[in-house]
C-alpha atoms as a PDB file:
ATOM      1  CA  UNK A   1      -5.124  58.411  31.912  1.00  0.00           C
ATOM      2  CA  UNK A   2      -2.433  60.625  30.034  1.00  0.00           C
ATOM      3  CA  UNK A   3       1.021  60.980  29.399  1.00  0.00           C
ATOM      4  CA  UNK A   4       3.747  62.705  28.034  1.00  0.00           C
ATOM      5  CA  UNK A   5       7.423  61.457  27.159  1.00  0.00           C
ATOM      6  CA  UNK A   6      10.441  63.860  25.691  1.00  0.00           C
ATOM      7  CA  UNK A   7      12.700  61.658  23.814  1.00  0.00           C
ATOM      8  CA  UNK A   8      15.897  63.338  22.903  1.00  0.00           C
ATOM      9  CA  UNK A   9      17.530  60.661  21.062  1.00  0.00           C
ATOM     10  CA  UNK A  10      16.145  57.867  18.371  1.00  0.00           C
ATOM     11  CA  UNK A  11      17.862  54.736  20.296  1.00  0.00           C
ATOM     12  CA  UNK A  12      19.183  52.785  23.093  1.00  0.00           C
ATOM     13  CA  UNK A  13      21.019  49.824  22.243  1.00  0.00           C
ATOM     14  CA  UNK A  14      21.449  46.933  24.799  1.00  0.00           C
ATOM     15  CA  UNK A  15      24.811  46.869  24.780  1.00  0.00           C
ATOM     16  CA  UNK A  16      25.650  50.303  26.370  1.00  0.00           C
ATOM     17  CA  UNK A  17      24.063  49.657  29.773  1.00  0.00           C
ATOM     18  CA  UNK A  18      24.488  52.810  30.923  1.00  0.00           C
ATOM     19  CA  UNK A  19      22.066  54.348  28.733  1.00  0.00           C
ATOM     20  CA  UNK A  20      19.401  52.235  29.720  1.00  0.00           C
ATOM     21  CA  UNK A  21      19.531  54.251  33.066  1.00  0.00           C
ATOM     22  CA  UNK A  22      16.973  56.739  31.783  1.00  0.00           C
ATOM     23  CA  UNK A  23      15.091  54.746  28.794  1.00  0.00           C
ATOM     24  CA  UNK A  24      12.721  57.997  28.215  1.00  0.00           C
ATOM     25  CA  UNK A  25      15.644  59.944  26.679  1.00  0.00           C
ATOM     26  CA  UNK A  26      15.332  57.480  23.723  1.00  0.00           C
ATOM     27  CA  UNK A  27      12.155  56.978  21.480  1.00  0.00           C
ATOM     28  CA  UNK A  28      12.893  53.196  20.892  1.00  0.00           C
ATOM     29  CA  UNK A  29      12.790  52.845  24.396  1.00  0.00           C
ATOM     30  CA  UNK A  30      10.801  55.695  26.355  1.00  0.00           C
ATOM     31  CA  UNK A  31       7.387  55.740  24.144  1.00  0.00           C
ATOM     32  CA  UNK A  32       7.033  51.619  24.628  1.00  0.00           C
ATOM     33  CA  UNK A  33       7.577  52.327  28.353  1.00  0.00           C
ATOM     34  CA  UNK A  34       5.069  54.921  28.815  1.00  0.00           C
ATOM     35  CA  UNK A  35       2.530  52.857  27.068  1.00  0.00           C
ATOM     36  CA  UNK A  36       2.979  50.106  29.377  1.00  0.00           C
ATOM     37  CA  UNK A  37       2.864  52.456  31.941  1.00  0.00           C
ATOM     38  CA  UNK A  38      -0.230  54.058  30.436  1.00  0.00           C
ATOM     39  CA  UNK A  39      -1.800  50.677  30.113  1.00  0.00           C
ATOM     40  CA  UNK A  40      -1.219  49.131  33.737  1.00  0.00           C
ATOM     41  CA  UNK A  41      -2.949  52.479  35.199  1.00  0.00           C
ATOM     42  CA  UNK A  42      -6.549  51.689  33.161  1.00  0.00           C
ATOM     43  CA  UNK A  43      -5.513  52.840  29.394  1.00  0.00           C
ATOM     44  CA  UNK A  44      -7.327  51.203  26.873  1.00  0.00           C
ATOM     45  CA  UNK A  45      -5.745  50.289  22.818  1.00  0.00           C
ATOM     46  CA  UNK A  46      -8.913  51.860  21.445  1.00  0.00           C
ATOM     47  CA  UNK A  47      -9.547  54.670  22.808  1.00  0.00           C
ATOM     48  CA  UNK A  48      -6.049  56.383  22.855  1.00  0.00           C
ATOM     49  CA  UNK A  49      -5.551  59.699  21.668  1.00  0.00           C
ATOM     50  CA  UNK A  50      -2.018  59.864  19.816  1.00  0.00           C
ATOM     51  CA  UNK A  51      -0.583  63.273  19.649  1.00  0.00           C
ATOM     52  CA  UNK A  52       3.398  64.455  19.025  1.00  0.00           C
ATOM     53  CA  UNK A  53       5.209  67.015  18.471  1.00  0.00           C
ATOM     54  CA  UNK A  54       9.030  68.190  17.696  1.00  0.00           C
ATOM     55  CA  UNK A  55      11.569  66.020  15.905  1.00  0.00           C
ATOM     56  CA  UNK A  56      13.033  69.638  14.687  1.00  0.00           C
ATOM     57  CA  UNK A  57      16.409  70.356  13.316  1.00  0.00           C
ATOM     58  CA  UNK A  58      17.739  72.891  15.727  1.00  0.00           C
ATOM     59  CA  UNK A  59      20.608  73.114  13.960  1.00  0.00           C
ATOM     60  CA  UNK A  60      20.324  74.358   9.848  1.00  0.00           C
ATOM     61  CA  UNK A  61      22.726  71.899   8.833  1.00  0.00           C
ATOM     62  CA  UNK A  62      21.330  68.824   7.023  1.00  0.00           C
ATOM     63  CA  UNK A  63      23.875  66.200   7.858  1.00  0.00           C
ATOM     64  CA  UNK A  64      24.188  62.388   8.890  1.00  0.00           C
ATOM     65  CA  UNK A  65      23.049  63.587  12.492  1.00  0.00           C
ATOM     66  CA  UNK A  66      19.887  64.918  11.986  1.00  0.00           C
ATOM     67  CA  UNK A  67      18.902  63.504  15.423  1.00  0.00           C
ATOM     68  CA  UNK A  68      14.937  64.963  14.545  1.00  0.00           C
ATOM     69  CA  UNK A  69      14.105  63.145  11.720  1.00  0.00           C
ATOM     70  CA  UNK A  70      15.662  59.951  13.332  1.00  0.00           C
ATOM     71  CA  UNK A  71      13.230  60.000  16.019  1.00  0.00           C
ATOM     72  CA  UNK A  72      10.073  60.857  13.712  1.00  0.00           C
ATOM     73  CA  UNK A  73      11.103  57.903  11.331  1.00  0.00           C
ATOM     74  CA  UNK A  74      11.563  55.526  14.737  1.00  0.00           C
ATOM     75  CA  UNK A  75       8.104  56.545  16.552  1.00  0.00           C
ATOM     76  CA  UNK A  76       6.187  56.493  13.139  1.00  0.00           C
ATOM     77  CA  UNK A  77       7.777  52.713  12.686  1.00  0.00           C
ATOM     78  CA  UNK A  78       7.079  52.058  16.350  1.00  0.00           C
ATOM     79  CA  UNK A  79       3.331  52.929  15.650  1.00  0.00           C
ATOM     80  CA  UNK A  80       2.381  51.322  12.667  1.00  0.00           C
ATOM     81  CA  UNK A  81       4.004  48.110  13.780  1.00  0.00           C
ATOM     82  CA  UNK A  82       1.802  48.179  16.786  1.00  0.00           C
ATOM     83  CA  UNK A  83      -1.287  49.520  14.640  1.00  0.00           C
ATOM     84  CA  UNK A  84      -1.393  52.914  15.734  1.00  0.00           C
ATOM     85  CA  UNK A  85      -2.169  56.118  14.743  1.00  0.00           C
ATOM     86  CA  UNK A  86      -1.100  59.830  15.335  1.00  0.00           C
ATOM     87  CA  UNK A  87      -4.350  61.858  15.710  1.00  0.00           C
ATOM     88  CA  UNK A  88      -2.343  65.518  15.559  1.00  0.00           C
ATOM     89  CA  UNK A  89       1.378  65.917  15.234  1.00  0.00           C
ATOM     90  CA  UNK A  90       3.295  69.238  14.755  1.00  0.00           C
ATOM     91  CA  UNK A  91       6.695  67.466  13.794  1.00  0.00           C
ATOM     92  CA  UNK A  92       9.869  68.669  12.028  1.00  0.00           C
ATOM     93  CA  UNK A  93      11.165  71.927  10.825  1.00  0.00           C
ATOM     94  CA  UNK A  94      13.468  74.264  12.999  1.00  0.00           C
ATOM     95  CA  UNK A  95      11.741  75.534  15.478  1.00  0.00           C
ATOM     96  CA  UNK A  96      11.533  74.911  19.306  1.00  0.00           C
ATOM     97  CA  UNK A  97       8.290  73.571  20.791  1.00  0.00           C
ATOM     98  CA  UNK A  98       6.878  73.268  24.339  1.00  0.00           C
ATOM     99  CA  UNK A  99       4.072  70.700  24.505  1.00  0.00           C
ATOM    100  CA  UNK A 100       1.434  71.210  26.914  1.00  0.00           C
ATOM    101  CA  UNK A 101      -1.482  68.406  27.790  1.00  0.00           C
ATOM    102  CA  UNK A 102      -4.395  69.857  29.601  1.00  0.00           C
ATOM    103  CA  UNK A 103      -5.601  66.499  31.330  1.00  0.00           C
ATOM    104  CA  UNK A 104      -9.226  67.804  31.933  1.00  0.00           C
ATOM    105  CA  UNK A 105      -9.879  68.299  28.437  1.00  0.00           C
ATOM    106  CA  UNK A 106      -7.835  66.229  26.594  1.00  0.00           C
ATOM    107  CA  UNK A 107      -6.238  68.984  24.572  1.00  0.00           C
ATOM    108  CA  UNK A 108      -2.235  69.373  23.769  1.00  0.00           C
ATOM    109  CA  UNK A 109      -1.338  72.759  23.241  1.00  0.00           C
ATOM    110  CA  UNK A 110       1.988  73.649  21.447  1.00  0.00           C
ATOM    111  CA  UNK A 111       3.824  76.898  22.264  1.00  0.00           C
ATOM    112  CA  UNK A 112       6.749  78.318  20.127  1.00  0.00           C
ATOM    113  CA  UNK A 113       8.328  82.033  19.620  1.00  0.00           C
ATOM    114  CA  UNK A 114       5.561  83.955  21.328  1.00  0.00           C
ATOM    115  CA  UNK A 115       2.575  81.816  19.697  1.00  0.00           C
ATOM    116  CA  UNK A 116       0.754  78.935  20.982  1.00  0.00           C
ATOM    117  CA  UNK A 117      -1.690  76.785  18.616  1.00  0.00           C
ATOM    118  CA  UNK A 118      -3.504  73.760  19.457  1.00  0.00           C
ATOM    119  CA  UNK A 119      -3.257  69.777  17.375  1.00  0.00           C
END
């Protein structure tokens, strides 16, 4: 069992129900949804295999919306309250990133600017 989410915002809040439309845009709602969705098709706490990637400023500005760092700070809070662990990341920075899991083996590739690399 495997799965991969791309959250493009931190959060959803309640009240803006139109939002809720899509929960895997946001990580405060997407990455708790794809667990349970991980868990109801045979995943097990144990033996997950945490991997991310991203939460880049695209833009060279540093300024109050720096939309990347939100949604590290949120999925790192999201893990340790739940007692969880990243196993490889490739967060942050400025560049681009396509992330690529390779179900047979397990692996999650990351490709940027003409070079891939593996976490």
């Amino acid at each position: 069992v495997g799965g991969l989410v791309h959250c493009l915002l931190p959060e959803a809040w309640e009240s803006k129900k139109e939002r809720l439309d899509n929960p895997f845009m946001f990580v405060n709602k997407g990455v708790p949804e794809m667990m349970r969705t991980l868990f109801k098709n045979g995943a097990k706490k144990d033996r997950l295999i945490l991997k991310a990637a991203g939460c880049a400023a695209m833009i060279k500005i540093q300024n109050k919306f720096d939309t990347g760092a939100k949604n590290q700070a949120i999925l790192m809070r999201l893990l340790e309250k739940n007692g969880m662990k990243l196993a490889g990341k490739d967060m942050g920075g400025t560049i681009p990133r396509t992330m690529i899991l390779t179900m047979a083996t397990g692996t999650v590739q990351i490709a940027s600017c003409g070079k891939e690399w593996e976490i």
